[in-house]
Structures are given as C-alpha cells and as structure tokens.
Protein backbone atom coordinates (compact mmCIF):
# COMPACT_ATOMS: atom_id res chain seq x y z
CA UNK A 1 36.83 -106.92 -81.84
CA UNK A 2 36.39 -107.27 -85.56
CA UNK A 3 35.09 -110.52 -87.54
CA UNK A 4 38.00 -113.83 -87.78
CA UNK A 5 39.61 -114.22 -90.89
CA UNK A 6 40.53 -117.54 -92.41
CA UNK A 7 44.22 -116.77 -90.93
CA UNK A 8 42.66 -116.55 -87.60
CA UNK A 9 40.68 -119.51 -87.89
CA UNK A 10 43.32 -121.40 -88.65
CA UNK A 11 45.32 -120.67 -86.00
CA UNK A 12 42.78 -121.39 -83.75
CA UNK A 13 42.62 -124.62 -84.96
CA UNK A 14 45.95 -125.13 -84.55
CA UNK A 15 45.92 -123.82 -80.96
CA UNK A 16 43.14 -126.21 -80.38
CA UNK A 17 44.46 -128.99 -81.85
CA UNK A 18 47.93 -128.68 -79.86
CA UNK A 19 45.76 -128.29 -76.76
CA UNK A 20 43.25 -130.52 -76.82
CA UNK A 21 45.12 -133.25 -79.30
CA UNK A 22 43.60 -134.65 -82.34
CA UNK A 23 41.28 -137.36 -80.09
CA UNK A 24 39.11 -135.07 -78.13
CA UNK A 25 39.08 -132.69 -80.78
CA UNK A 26 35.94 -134.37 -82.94
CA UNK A 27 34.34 -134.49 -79.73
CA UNK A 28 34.73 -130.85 -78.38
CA UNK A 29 33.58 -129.99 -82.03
CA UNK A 30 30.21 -131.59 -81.94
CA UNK A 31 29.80 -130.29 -78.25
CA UNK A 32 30.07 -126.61 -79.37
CA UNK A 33 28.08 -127.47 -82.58
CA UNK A 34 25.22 -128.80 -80.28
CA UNK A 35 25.73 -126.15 -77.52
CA UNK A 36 25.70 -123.60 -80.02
CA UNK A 37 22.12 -125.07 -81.63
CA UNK A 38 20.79 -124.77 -77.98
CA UNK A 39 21.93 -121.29 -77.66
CA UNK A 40 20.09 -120.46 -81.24
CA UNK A 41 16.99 -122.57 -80.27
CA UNK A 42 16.45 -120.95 -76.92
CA UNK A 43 17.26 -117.41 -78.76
CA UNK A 44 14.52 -118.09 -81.23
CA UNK A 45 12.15 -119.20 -78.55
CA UNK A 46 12.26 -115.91 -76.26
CA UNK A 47 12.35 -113.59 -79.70
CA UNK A 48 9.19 -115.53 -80.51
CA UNK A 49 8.28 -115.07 -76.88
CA UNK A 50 8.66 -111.06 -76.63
CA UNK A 51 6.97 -110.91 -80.33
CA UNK A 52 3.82 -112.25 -79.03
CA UNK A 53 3.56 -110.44 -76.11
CA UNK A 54 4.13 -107.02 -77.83
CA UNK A 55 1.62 -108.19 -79.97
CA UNK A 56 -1.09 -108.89 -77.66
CA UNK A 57 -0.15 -105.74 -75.34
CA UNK A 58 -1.29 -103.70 -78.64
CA UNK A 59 -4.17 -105.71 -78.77
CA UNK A 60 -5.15 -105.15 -75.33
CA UNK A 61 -4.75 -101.38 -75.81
CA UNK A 62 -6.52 -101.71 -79.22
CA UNK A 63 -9.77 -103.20 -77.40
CA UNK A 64 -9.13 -100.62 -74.66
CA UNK A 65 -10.14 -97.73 -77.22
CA UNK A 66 -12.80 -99.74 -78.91
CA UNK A 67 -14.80 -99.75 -75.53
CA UNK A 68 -13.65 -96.47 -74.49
CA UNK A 69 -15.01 -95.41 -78.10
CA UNK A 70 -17.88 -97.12 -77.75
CA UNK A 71 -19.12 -96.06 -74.43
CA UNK A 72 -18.43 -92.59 -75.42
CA UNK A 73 -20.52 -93.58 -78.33
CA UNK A 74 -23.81 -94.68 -75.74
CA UNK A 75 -23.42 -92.33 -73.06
CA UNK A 76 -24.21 -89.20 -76.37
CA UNK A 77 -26.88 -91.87 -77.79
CA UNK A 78 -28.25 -91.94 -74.51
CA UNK A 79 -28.39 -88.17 -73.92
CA UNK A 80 -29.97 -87.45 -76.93
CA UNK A 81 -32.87 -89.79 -76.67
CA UNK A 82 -33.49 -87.51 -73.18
C-alpha cells in the first residue's frame, strides 16, 4: 500500500458521497475527525507513558550502581582502618 493521491481522494469522496448521500456525509466527517483525535490523544498518552517508564527503569539501575559503588567503596574503607 503506497500513500493516496489527490485522484484517489477524490474518488473516495465520490464513493462516499454516493454511499452515504450528501446528508450524513458532514456528519460521518466530524465523527472520523473526532475518532481520529481520540486515536492521536490516546497514542500520545501511552508514548508519554512508555517514555517515563524507560526513564525511571534507567534511573532505578542508575541508583543500583551508586549503592553498589558505594558499598564497595565502605566495605575497602572499612578494611583498611583494620
């Protein structure tokens, strides 16, 4: 599948418009238009979503070695005041 031209739009339209007739077409429009926002809102809210959480799972694993660092750190501090 490959992008739609203006031809293809067009007929489209035309199929559309012979289906559905020129009443319900306004409304089908502005139904797709808002399902379509939905679709982009709840896209943006779960890329959002998975951005954070990769985020804090590095964070985690940053801390992790910080205090595996620093008990390394106090366990040879400790020996060498023996």
């Amino acid at each position: 599948m490959g992008n739609l031209g203006m031809p293809e739009i067009i007929v489209i339209f035309i199929l559309a418009l012979i289906v559905f007739g020129p009443r319900k077409l306004p409304e089908i429009g502005k139904s797709l238009g808002k399902g379509l926002a939905e679709f982009k809102k709840a896209s943006n809210d779960l890329k959002r979503t998975w951005e954070e959480e990769v985020r804090l799972d590095k964070e985690k694993e940053e801390m992790k070695n910080l205090l595996k660092e620093s008990s390394v750190e106090s366990e040879e501090a400790a020996k060498e005041t023996k």
